[in-house]
C-alpha atoms as a PDB file:
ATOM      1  CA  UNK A   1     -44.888 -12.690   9.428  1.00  0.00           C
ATOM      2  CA  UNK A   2     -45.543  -9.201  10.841  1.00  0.00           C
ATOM      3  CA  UNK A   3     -45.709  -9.510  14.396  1.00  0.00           C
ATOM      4  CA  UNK A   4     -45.605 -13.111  15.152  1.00  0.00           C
ATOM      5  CA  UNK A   5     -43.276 -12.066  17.853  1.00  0.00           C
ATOM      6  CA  UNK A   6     -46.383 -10.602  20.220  1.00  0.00           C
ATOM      7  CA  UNK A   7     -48.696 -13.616  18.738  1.00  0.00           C
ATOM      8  CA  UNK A   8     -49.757 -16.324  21.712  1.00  0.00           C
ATOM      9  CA  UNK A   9     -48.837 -19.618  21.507  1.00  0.00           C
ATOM     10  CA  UNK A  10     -51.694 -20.453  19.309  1.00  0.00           C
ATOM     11  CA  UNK A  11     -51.459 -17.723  17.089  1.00  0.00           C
ATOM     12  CA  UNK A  12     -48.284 -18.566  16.125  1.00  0.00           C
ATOM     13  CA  UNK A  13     -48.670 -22.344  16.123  1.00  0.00           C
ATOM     14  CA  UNK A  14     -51.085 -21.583  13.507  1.00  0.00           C
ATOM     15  CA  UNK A  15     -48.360 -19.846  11.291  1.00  0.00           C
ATOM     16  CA  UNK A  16     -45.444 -21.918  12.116  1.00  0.00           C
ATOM     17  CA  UNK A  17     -47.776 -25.837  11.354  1.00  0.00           C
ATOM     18  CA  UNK A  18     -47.541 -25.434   7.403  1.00  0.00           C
ATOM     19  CA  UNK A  19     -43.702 -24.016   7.472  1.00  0.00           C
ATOM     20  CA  UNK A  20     -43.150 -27.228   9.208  1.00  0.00           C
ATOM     21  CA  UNK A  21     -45.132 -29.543   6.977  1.00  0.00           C
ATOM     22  CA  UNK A  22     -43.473 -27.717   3.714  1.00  0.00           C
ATOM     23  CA  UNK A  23     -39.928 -28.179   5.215  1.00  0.00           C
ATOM     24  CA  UNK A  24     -41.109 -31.510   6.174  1.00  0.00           C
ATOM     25  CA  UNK A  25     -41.929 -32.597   2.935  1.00  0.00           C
ATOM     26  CA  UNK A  26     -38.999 -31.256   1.265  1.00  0.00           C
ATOM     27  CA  UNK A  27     -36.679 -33.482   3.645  1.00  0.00           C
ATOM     28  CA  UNK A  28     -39.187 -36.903   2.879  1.00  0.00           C
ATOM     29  CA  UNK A  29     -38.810 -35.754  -1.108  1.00  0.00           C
ATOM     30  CA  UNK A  30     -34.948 -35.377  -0.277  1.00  0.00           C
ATOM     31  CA  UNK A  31     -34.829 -39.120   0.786  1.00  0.00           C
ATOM     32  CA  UNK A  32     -37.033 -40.502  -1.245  1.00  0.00           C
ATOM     33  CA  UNK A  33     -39.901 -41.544   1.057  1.00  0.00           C
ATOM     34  CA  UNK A  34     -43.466 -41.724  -0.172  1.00  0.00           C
ATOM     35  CA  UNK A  35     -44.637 -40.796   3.187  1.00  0.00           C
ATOM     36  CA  UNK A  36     -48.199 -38.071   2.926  1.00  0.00           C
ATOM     37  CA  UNK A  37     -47.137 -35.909   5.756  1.00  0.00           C
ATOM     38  CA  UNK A  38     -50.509 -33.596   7.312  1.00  0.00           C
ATOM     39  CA  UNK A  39     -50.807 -30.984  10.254  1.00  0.00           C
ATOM     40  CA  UNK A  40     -51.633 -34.114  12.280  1.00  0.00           C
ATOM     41  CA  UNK A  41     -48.518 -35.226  12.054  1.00  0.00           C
ATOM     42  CA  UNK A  42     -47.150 -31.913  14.398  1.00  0.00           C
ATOM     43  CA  UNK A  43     -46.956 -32.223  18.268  1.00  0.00           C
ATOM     44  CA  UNK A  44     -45.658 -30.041  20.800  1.00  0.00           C
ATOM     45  CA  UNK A  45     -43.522 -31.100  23.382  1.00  0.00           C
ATOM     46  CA  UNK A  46     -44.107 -29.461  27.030  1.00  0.00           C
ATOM     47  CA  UNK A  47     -41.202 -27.543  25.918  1.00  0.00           C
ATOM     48  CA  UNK A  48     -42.691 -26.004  23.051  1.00  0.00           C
ATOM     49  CA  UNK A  49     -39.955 -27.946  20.482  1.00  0.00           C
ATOM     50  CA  UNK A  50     -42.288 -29.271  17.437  1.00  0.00           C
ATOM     51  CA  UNK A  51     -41.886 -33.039  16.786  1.00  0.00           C
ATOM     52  CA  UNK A  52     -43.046 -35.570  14.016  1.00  0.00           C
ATOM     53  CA  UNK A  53     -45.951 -38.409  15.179  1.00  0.00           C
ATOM     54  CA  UNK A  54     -45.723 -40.960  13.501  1.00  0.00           C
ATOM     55  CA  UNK A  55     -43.364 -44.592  13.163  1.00  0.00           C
ATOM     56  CA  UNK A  56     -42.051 -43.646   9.740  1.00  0.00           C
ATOM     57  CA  UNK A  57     -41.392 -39.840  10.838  1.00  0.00           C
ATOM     58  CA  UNK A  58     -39.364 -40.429  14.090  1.00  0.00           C
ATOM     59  CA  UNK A  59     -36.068 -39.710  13.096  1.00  0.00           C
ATOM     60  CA  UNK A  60     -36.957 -36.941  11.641  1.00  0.00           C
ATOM     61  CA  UNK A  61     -35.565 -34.069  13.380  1.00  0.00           C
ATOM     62  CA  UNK A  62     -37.313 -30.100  13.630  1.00  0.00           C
ATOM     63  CA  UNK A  63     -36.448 -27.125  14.686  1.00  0.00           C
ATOM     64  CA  UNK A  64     -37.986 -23.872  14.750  1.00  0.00           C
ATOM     65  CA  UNK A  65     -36.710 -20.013  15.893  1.00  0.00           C
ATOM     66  CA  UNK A  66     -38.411 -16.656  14.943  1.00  0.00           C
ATOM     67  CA  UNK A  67     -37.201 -13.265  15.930  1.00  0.00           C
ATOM     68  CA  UNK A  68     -39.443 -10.820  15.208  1.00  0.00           C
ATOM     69  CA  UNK A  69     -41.515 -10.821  11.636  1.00  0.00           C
ATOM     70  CA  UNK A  70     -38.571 -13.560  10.967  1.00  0.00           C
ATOM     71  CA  UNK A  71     -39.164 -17.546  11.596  1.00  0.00           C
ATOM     72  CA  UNK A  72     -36.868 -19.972  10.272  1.00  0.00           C
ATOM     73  CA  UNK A  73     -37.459 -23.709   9.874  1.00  0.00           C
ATOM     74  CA  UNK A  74     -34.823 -26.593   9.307  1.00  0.00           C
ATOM     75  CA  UNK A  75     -35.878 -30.191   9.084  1.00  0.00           C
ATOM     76  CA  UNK A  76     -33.586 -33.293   8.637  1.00  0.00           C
ATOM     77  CA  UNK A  77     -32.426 -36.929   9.854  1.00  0.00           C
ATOM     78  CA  UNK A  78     -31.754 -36.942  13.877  1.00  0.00           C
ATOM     79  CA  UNK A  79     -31.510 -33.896  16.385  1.00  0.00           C
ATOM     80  CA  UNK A  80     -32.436 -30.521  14.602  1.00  0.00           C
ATOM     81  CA  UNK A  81     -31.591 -26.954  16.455  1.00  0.00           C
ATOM     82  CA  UNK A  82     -31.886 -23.569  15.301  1.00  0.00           C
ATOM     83  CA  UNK A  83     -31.590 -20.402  16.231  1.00  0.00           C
ATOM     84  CA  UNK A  84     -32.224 -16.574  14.866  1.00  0.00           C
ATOM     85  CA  UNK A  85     -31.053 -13.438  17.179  1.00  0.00           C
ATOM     86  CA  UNK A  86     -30.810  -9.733  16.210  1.00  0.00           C
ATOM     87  CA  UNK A  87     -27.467  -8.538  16.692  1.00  0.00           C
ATOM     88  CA  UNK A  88     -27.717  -7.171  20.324  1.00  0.00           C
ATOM     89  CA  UNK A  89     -25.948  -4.178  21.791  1.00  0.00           C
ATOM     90  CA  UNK A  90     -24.098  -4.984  24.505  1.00  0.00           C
ATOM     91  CA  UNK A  91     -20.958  -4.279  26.462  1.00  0.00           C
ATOM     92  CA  UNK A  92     -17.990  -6.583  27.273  1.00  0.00           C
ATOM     93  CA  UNK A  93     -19.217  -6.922  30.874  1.00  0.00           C
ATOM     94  CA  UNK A  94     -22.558  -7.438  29.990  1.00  0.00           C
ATOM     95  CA  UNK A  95     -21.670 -10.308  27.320  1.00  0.00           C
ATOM     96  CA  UNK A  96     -19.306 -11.902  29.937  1.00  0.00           C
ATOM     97  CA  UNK A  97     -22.245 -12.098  32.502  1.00  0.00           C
ATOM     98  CA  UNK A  98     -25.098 -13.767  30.156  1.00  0.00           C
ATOM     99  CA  UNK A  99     -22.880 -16.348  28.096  1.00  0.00           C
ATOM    100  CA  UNK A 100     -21.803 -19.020  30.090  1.00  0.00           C
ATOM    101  CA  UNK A 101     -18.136 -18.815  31.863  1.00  0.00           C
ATOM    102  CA  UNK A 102     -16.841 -21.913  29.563  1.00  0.00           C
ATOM    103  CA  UNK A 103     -17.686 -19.955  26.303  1.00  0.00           C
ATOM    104  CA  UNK A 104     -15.337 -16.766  27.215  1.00  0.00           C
ATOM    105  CA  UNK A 105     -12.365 -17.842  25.967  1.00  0.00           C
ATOM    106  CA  UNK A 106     -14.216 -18.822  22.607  1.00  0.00           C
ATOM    107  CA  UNK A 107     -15.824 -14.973  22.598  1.00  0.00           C
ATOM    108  CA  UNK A 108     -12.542 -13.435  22.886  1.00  0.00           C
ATOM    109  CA  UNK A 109     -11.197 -15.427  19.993  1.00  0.00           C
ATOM    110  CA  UNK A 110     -14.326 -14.615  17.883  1.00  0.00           C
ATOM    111  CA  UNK A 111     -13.893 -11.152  18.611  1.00  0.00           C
ATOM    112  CA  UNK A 112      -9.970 -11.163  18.227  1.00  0.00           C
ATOM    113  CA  UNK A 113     -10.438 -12.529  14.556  1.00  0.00           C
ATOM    114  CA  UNK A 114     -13.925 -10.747  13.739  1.00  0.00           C
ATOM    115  CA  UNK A 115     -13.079  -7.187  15.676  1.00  0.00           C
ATOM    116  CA  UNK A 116     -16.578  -6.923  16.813  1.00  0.00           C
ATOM    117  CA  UNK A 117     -18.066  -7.644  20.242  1.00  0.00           C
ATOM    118  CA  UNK A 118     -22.153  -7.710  19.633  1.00  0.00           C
ATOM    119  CA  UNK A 119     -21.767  -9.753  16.404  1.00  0.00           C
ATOM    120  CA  UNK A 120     -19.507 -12.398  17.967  1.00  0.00           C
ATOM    121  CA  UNK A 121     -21.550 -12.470  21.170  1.00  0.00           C
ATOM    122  CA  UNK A 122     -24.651 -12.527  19.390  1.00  0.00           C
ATOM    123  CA  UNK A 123     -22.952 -15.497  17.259  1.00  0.00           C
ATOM    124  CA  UNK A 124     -22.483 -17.439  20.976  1.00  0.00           C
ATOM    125  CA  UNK A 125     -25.547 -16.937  22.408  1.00  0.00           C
ATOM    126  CA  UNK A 126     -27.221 -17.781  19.433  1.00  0.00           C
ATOM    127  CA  UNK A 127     -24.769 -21.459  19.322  1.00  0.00           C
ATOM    128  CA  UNK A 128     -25.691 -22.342  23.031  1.00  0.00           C
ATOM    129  CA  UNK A 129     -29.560 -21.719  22.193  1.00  0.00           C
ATOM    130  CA  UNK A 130     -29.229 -24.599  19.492  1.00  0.00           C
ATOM    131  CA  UNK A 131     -27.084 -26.446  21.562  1.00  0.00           C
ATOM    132  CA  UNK A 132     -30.112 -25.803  24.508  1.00  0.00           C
ATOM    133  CA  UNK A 133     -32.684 -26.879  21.583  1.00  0.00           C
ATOM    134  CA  UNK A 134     -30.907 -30.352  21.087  1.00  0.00           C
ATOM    135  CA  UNK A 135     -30.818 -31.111  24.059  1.00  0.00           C
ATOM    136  CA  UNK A 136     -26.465 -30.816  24.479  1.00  0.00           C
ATOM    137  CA  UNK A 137     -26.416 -27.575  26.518  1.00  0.00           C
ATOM    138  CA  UNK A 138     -24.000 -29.611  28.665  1.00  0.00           C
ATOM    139  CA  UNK A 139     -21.293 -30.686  25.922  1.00  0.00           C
ATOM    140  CA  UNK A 140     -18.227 -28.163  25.365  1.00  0.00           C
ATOM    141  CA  UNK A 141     -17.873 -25.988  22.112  1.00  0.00           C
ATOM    142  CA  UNK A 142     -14.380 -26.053  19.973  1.00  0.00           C
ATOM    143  CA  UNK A 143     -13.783 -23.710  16.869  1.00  0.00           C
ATOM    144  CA  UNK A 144     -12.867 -25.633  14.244  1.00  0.00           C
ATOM    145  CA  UNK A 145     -12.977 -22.820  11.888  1.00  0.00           C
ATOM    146  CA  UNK A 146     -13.799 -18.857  11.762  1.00  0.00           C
ATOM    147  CA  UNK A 147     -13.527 -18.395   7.581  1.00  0.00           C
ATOM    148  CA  UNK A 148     -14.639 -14.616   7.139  1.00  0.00           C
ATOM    149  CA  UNK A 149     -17.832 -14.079   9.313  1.00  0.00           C
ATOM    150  CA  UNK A 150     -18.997 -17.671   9.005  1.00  0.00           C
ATOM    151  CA  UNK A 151     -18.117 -20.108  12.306  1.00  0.00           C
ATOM    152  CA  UNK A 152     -18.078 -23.618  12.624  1.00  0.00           C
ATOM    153  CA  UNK A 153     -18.067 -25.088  15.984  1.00  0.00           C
ATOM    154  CA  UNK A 154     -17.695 -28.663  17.023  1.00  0.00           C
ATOM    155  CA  UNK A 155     -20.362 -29.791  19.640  1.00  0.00           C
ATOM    156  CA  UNK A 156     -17.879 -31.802  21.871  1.00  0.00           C
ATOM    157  CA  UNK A 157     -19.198 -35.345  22.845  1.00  0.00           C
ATOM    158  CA  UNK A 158     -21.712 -35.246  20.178  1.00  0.00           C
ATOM    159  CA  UNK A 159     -21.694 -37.948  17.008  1.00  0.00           C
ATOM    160  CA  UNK A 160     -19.614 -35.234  14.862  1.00  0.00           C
ATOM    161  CA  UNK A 161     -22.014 -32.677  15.464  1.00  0.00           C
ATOM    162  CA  UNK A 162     -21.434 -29.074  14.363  1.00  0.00           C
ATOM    163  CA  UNK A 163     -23.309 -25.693  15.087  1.00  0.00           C
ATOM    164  CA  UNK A 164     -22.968 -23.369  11.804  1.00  0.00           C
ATOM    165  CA  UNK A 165     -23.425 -19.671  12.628  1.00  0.00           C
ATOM    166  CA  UNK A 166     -23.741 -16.573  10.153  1.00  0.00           C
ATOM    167  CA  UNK A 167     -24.805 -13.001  10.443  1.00  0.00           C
ATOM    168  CA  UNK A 168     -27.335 -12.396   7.663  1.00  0.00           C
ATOM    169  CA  UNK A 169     -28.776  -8.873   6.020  1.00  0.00           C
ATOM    170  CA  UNK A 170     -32.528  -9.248   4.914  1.00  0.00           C
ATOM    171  CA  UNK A 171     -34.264  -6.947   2.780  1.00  0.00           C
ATOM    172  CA  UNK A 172     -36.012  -4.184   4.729  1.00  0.00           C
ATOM    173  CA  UNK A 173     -34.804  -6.063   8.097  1.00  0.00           C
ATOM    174  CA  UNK A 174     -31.969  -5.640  10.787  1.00  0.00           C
ATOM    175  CA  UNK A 175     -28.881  -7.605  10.480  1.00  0.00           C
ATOM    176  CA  UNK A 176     -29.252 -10.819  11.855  1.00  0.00           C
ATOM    177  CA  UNK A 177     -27.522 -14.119  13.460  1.00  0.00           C
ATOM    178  CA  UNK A 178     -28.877 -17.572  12.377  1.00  0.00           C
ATOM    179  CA  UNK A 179     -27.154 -20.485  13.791  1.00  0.00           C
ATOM    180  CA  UNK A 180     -28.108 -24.305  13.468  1.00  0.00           C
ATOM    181  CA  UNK A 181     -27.136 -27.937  14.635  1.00  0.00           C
ATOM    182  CA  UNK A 182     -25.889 -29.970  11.708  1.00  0.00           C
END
């Protein structure tokens, strides 16, 4: 979606509605629920997160990020957060003043095993804006596992909740982080 980033709110509402009804419906098919889902059944909270109406859609998690021309949807049972950053530039000092004091020691480890500062800060920030999105942003993070550039971490506190985190190269875009809360 070329430009969504400098689209309002309604401008891109009215892009983002049917990417959440298609996901939508592909979770309901998933689990086998004859449920007709509509662009009624999308509300905003104050926040901006997007929500299911609806008894037979409320634990039915969404969650929505775009960077750029990119916007990425996931949909599923319970709390739902995503996130898609373009790997930023930034120094060591400048990385150590943004992300949050308790996620240093987990930067220096991502760096130590990846060998590159902006990806594995990018990979961080991008992990505490899902853990913002769900509504966690307290808990603590733990690597559980770093296997090439792909990162697991374990949302501390949470009902064995995990934030997965990749760098991905799209056609004709820059390299990119997408994280999400699974």
């Amino acid at each position: 979606y070329r430009g969504l980033n400098k689209f309002n709110k309604n401008e891109r509402h009215q892009v983002e509605v049917p990417v959440i009804v298609s996901t939508g419906k592909e979770v309901l098919k998933k689990l086998d629920r004859k449920i007709e889902l509509k662009i009624s059944n999308v509300d905003w909270s104050p926040s901006g997160k997007p929500n299911f109406n609806g008894k037979a859609l409320e634990n039915i998690g969404i969650s929505l990020s775009h960077n750029n021309n990119l916007l990425l949807c996931i949909a599923g049972l319970g709390d739902q957060g995503c996130d898609v950053e373009l790997i930023a530039e930034k120094s060591k000092e400048e990385w150590m003043g943004i992300i949050h004091k308790k996620y240093h020691k987990i930067l220096e480890k991502i760096v130590s095993v990846l060998g590159y500062l902006n990806l594995a800060g990018t990979m961080i920030w991008s992990a505490i804006e899902v853990i913002k999105k769900i509504g966690k942003e307290s808990l603590e993070l733990e690597i559980k596992q770093i296997k090439e550039e792909g990162i697991v971490l374990k949302v501390q506190g949470s009902n064995n909740g995990y934030v997965l985190i990749t760098p991905l190269k799209f056609t004709n875009l820059k390299r990119r982080v997408i994280a999400f809360y699974q």
